[in-house]
N, C-alpha and C. Protein backbone atom coordinates (compact mmCIF):
# COMPACT_ATOMS: atom_id res chain seq x y z
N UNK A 1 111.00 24.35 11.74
CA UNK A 1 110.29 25.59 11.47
C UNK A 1 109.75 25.63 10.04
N UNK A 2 110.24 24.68 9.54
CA UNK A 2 109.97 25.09 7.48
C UNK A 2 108.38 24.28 8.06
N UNK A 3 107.82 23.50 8.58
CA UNK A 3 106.17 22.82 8.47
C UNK A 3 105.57 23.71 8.79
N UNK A 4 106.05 25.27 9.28
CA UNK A 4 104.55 26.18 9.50
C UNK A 4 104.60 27.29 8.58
N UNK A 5 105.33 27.51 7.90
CA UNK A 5 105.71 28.39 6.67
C UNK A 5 104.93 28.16 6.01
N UNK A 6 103.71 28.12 5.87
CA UNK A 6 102.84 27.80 4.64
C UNK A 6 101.71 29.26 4.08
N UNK A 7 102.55 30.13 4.60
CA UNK A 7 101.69 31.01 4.53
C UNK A 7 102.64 32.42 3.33
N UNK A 8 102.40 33.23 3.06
CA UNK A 8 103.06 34.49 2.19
C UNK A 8 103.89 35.07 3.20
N UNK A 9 103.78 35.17 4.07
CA UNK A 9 104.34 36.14 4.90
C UNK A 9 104.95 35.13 5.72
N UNK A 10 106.20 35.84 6.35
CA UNK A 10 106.81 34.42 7.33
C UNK A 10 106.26 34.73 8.26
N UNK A 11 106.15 33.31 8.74
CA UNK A 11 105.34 32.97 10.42
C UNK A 11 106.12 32.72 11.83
N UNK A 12 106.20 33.99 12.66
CA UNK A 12 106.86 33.49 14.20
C UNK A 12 106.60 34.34 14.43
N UNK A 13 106.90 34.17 15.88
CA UNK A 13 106.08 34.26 17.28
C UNK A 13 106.65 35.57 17.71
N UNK A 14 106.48 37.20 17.45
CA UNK A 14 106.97 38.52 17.97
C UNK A 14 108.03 38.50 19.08
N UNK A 15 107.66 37.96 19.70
CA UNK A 15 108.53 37.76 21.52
C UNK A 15 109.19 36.96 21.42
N UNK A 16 109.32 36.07 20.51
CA UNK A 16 110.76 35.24 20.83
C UNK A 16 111.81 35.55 19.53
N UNK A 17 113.09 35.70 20.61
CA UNK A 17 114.28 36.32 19.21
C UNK A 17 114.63 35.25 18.50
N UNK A 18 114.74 34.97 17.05
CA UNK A 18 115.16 33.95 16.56
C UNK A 18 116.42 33.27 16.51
N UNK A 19 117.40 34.57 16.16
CA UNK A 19 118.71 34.53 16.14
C UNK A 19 119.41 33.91 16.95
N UNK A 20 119.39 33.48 18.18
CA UNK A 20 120.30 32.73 19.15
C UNK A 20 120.94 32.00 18.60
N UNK A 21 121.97 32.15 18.31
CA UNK A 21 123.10 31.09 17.74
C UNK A 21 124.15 31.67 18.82
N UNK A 22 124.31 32.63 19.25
CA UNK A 22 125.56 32.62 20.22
C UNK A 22 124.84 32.26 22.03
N UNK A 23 123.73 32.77 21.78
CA UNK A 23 123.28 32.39 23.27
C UNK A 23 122.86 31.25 23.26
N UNK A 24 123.05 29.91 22.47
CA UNK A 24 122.34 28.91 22.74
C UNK A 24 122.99 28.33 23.09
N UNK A 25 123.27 27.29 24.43
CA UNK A 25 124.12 26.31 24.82
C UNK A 25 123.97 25.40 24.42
N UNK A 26 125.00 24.33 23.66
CA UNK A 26 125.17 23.00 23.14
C UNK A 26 124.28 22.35 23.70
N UNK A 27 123.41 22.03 25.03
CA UNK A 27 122.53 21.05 25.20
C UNK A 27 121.24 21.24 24.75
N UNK A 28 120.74 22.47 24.40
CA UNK A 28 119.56 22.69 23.82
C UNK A 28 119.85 23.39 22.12
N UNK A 29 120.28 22.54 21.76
CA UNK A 29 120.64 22.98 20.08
C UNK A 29 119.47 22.63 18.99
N UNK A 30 118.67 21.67 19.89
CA UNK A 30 117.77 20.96 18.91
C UNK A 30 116.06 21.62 19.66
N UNK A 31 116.24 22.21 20.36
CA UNK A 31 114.90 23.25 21.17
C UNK A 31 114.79 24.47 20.99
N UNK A 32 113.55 24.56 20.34
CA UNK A 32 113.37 26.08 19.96
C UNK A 32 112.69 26.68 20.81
N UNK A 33 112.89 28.12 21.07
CA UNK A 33 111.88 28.55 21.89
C UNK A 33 110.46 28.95 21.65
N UNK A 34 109.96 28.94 22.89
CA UNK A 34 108.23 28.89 22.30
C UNK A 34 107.54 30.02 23.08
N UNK A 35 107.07 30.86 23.27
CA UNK A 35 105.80 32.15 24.04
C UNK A 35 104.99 31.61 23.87
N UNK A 36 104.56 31.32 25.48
CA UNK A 36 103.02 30.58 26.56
C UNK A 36 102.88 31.60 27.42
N UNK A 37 101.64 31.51 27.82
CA UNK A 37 100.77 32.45 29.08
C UNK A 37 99.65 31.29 29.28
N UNK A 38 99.51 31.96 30.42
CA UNK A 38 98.62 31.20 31.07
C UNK A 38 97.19 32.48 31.25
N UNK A 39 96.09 32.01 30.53
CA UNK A 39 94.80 33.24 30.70
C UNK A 39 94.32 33.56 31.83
N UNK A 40 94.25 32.92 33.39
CA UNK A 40 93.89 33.16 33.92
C UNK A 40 92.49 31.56 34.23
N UNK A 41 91.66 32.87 35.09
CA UNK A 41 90.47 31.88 35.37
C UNK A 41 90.12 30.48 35.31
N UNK A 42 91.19 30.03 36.25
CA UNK A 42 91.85 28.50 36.68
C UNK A 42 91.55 27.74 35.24
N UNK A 43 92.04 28.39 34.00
CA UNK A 43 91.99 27.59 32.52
C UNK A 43 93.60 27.15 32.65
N UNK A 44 93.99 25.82 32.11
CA UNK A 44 95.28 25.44 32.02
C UNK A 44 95.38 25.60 30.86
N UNK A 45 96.80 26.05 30.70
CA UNK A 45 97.39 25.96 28.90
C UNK A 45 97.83 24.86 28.54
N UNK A 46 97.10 24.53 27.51
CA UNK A 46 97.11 23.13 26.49
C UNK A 46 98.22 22.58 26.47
N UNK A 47 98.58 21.40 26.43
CA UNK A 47 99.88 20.74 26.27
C UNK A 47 100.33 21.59 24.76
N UNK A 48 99.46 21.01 23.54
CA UNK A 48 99.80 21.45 22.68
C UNK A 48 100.21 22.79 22.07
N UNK A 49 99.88 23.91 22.84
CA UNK A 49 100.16 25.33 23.31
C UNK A 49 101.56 25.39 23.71
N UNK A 50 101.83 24.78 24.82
CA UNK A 50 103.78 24.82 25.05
C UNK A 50 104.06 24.00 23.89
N UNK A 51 103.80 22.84 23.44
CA UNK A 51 104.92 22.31 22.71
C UNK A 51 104.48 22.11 21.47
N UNK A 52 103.76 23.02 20.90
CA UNK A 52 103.44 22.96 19.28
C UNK A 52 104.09 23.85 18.59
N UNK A 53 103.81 23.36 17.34
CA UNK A 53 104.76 24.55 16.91
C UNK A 53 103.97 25.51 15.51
N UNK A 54 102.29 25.29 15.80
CA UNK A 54 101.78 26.33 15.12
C UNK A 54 102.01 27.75 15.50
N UNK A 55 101.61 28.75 14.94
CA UNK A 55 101.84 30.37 15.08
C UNK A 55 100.32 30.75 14.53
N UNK A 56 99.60 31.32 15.62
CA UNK A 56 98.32 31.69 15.69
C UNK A 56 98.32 32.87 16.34
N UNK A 57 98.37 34.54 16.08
CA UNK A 57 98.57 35.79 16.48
C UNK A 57 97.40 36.13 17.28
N UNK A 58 95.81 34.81 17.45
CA UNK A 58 94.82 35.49 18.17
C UNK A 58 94.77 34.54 18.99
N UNK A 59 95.02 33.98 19.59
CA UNK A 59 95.35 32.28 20.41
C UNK A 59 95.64 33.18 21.73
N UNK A 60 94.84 32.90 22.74
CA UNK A 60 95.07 33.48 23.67
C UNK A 60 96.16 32.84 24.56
N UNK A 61 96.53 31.68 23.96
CA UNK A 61 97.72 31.48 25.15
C UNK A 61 99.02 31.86 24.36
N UNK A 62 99.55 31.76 23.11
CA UNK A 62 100.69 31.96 22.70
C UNK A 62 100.16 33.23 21.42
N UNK A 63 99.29 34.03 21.49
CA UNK A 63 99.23 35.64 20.64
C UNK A 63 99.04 36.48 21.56
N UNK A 64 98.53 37.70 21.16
CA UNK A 64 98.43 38.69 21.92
C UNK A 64 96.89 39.43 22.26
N UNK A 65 96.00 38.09 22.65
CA UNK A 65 94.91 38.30 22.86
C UNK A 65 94.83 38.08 24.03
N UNK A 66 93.97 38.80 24.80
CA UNK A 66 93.52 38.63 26.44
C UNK A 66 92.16 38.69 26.44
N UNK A 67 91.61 37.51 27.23
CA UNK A 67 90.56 37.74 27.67
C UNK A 67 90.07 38.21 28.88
N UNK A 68 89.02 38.94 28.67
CA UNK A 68 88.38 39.67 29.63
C UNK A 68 86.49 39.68 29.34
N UNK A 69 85.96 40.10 30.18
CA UNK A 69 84.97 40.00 30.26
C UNK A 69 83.82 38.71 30.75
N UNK A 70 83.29 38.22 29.47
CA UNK A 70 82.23 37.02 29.86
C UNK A 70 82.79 36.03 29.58
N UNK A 71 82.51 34.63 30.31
CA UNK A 71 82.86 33.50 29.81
C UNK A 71 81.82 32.77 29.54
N UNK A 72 81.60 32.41 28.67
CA UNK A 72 80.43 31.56 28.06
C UNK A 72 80.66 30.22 27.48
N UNK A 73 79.45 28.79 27.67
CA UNK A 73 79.47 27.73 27.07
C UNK A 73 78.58 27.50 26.12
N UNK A 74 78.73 26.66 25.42
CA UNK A 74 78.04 26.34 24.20
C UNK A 74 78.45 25.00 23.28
N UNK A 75 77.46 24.86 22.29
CA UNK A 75 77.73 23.35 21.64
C UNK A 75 78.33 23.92 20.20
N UNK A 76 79.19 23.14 19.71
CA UNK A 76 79.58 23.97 18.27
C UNK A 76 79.08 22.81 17.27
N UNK A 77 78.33 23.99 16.58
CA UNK A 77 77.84 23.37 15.05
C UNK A 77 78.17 23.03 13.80
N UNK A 78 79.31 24.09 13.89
CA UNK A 78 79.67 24.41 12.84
C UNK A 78 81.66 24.50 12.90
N UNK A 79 82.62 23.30 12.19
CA UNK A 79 83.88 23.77 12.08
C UNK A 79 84.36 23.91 10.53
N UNK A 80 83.61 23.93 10.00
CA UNK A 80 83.77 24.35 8.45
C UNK A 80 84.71 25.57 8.48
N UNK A 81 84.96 26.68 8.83
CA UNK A 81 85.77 27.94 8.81
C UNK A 81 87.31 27.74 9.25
N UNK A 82 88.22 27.95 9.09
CA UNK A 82 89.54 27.92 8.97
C UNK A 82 90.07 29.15 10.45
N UNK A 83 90.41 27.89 11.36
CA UNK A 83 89.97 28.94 12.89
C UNK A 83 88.77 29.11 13.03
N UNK A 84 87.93 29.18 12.81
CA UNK A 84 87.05 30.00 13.55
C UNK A 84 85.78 28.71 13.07
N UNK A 85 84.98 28.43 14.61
CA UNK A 85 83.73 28.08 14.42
C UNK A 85 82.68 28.18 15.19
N UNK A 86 81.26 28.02 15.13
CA UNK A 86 80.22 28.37 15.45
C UNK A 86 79.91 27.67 16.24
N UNK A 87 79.23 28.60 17.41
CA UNK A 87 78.53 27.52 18.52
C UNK A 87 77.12 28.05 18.91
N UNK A 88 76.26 27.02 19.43
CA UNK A 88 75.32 27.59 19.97
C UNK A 88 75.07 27.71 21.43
N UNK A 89 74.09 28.77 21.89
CA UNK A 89 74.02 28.97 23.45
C UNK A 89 72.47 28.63 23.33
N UNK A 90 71.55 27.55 24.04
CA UNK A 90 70.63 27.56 24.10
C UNK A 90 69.79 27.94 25.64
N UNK A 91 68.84 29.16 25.61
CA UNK A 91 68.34 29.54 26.73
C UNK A 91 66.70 29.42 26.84
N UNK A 92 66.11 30.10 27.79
CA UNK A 92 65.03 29.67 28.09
C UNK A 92 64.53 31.42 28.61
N UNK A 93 63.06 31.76 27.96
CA UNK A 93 62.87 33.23 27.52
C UNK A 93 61.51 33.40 28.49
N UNK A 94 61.45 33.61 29.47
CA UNK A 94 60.17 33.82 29.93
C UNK A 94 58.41 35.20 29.60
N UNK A 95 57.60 34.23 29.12
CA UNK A 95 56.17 35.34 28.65
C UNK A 95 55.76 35.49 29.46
N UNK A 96 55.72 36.80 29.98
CA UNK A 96 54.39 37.17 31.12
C UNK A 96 53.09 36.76 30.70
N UNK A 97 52.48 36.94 29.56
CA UNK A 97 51.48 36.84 29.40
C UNK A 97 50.92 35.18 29.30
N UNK A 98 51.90 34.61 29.32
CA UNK A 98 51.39 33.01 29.24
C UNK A 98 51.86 32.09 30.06
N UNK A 99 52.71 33.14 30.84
CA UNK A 99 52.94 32.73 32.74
C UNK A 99 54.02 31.07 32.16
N UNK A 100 54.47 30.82 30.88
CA UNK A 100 56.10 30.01 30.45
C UNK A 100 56.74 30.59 29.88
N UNK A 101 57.86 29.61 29.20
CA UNK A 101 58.72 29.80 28.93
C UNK A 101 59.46 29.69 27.44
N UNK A 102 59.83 30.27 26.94
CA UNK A 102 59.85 29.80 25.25
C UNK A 102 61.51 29.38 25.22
N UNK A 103 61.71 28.51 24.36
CA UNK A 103 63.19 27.97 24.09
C UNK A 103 63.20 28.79 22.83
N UNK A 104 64.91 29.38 23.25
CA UNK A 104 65.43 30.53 22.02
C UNK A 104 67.06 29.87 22.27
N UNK A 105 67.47 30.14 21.57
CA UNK A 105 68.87 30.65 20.98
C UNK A 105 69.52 31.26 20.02
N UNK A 106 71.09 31.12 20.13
CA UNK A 106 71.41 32.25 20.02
C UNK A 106 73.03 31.71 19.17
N UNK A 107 73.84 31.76 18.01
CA UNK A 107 74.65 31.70 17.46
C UNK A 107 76.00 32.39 17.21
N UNK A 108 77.12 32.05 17.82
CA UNK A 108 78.19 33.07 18.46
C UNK A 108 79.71 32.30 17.54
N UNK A 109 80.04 33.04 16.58
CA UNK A 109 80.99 32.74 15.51
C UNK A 109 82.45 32.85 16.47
N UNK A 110 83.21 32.05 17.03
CA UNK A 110 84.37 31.97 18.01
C UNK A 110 85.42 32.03 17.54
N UNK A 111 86.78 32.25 17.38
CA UNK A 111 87.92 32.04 17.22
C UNK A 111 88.68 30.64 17.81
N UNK A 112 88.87 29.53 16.75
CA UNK A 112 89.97 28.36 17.78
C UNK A 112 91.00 28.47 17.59
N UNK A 113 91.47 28.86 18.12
CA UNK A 113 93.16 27.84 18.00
C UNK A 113 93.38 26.65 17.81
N UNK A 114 94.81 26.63 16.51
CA UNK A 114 95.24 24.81 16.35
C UNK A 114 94.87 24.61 17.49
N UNK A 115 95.29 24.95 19.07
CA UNK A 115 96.12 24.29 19.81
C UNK A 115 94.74 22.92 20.10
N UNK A 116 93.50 23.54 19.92
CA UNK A 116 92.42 22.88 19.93
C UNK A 116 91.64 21.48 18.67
N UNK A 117 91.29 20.42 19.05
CA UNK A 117 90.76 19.72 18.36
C UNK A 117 89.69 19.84 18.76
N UNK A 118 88.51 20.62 17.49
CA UNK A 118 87.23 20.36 17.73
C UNK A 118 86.19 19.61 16.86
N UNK A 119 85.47 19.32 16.80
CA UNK A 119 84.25 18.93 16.35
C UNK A 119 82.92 18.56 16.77
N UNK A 120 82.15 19.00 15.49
CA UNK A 120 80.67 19.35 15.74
C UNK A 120 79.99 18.40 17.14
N UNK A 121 79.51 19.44 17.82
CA UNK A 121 78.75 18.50 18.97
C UNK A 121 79.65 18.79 20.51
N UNK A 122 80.91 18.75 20.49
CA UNK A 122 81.60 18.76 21.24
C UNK A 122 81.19 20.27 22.20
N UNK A 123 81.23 20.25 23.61
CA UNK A 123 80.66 21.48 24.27
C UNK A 123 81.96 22.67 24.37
N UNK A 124 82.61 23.57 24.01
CA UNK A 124 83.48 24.66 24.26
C UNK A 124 82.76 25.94 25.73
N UNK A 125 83.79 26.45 26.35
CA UNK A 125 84.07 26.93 26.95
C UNK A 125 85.21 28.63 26.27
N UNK A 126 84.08 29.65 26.10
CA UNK A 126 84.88 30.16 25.40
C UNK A 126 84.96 31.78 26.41
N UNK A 127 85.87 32.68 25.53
CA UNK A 127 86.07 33.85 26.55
C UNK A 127 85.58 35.03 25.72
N UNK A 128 85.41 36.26 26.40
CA UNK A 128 85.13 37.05 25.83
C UNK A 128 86.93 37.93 25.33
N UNK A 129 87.17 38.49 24.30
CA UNK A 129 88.12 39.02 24.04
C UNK A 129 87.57 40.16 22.79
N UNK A 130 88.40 41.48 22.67
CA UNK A 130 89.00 42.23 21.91
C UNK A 130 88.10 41.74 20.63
N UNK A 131 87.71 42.83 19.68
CA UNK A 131 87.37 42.14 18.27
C UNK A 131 87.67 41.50 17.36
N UNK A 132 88.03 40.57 17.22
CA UNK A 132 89.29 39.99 16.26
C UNK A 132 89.04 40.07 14.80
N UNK A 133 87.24 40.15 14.69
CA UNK A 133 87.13 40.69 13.01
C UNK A 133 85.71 40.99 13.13
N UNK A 134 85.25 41.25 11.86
CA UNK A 134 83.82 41.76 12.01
C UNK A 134 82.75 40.77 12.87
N UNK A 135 82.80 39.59 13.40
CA UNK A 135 81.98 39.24 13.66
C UNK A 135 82.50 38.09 15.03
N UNK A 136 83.32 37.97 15.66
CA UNK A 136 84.72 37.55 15.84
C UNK A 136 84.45 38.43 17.57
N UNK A 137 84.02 38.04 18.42
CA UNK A 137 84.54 38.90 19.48
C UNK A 137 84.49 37.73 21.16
N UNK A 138 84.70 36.03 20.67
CA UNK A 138 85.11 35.39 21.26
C UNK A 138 85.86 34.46 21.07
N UNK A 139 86.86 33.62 22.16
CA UNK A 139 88.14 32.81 21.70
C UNK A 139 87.71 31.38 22.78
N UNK A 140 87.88 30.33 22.43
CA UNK A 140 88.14 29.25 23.00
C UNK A 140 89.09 29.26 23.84
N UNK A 141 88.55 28.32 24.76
CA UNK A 141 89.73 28.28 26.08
C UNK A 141 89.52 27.17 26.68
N UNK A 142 88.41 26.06 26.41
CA UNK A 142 88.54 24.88 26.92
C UNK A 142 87.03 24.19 26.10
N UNK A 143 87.83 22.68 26.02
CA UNK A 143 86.89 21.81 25.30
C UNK A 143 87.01 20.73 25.97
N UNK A 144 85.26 20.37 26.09
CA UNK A 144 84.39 19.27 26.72
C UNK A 144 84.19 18.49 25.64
N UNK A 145 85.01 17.08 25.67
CA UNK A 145 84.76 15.99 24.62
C UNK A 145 83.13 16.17 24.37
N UNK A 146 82.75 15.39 22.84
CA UNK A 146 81.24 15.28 22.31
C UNK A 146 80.64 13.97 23.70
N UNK A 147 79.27 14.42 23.84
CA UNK A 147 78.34 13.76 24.61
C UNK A 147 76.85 13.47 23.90
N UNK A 148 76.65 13.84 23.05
CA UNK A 148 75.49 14.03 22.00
C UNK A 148 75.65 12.99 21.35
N UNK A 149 74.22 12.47 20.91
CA UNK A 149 74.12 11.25 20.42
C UNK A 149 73.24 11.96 19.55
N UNK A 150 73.03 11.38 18.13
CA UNK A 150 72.05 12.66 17.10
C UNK A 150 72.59 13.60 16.65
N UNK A 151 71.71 14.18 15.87
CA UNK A 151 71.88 15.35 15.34
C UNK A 151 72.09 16.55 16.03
N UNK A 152 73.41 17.69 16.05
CA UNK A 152 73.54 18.30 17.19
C UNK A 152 72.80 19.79 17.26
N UNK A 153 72.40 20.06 15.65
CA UNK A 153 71.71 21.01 15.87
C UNK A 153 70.21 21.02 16.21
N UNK A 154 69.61 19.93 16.27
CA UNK A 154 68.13 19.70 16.52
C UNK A 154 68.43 19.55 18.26
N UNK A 155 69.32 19.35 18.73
CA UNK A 155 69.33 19.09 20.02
C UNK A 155 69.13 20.42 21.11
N UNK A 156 68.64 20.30 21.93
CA UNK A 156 68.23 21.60 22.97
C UNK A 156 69.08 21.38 24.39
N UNK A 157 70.10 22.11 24.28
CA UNK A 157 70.97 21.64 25.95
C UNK A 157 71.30 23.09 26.05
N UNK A 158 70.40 23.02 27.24
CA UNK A 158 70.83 24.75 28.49
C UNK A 158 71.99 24.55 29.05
N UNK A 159 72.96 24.99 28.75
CA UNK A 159 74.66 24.85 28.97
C UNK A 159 74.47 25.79 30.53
């Protein structure tokens, strides 16, 4: 438990009691307990979700975030931010007046969880949830290894 302490405030998980020293039976002396959920919408919870041992309070499988609403895909551009990174949704905008179609998109700042390894290019699968901060009103829930060859923001893929 001392490798996730890196923060001012101590770090664990609300729902699980720490104290067990009398309820713990001699065969699990060296297993701590851990709070997992499963989100729903045939998403599996990450290996690293049961058996990690970060503490992330907006992590929809081990905090107290639920998703609801939209589920949306996209390419992420951007993991520079600490948790949280940027993806894009690229769509296709139809002109009446010129009887096509114009390519637009659109830039959606996500919440990750450790439990996730991402990087730029790689496609996410994310959920709609609760506001988590000013700008903040979706969470990751599944990642599609990188397929992009190039530069990923010059690239145009209708997810």
């Amino acid at each position: 438990m001392t490798d996730i302490q890196i923060e001012r405030s101590f770090q664990k998980q609300p729902t699980v009691f720490q104290n067990t020293k009398a309820l713990i039976s001699k065969k699990e002396k060296g297993k701590l307990h851990r709070y997992h959920r499963n989100v729903g919408l045939g998403i599996k919870t990450p290996r690293e979700a049961i058996e990690g041992a970060y503490i992330d309070k907006k992590c929809p499988f081990t905090g107290d975030v639920s998703i609801r609403g939209r589920v949306l895909k996209g390419v992420v551009i951007s993991n520079k931010m600490r948790r949280t990174i940027i993806i894009r949704r690229d769509y296709l905008h139809y002109v009446n007046k010129y009887n096509r179609f114009e390519k637009r998109h659109q830039n959606i700042a996500v919440h990750c969880s450790p439990c996730f390894r991402v990087k730029e290019g790689d496609i996410v699968i994310v959920g709609q949830c609760r506001p988590i901060s000013k700008t903040v009103r979706f969470n990751v829930i599944k990642v599609i290894p990188n397929t992009i060859f190039g530069n990923v923001k010059k690239v145009f893929i209708q997810c």
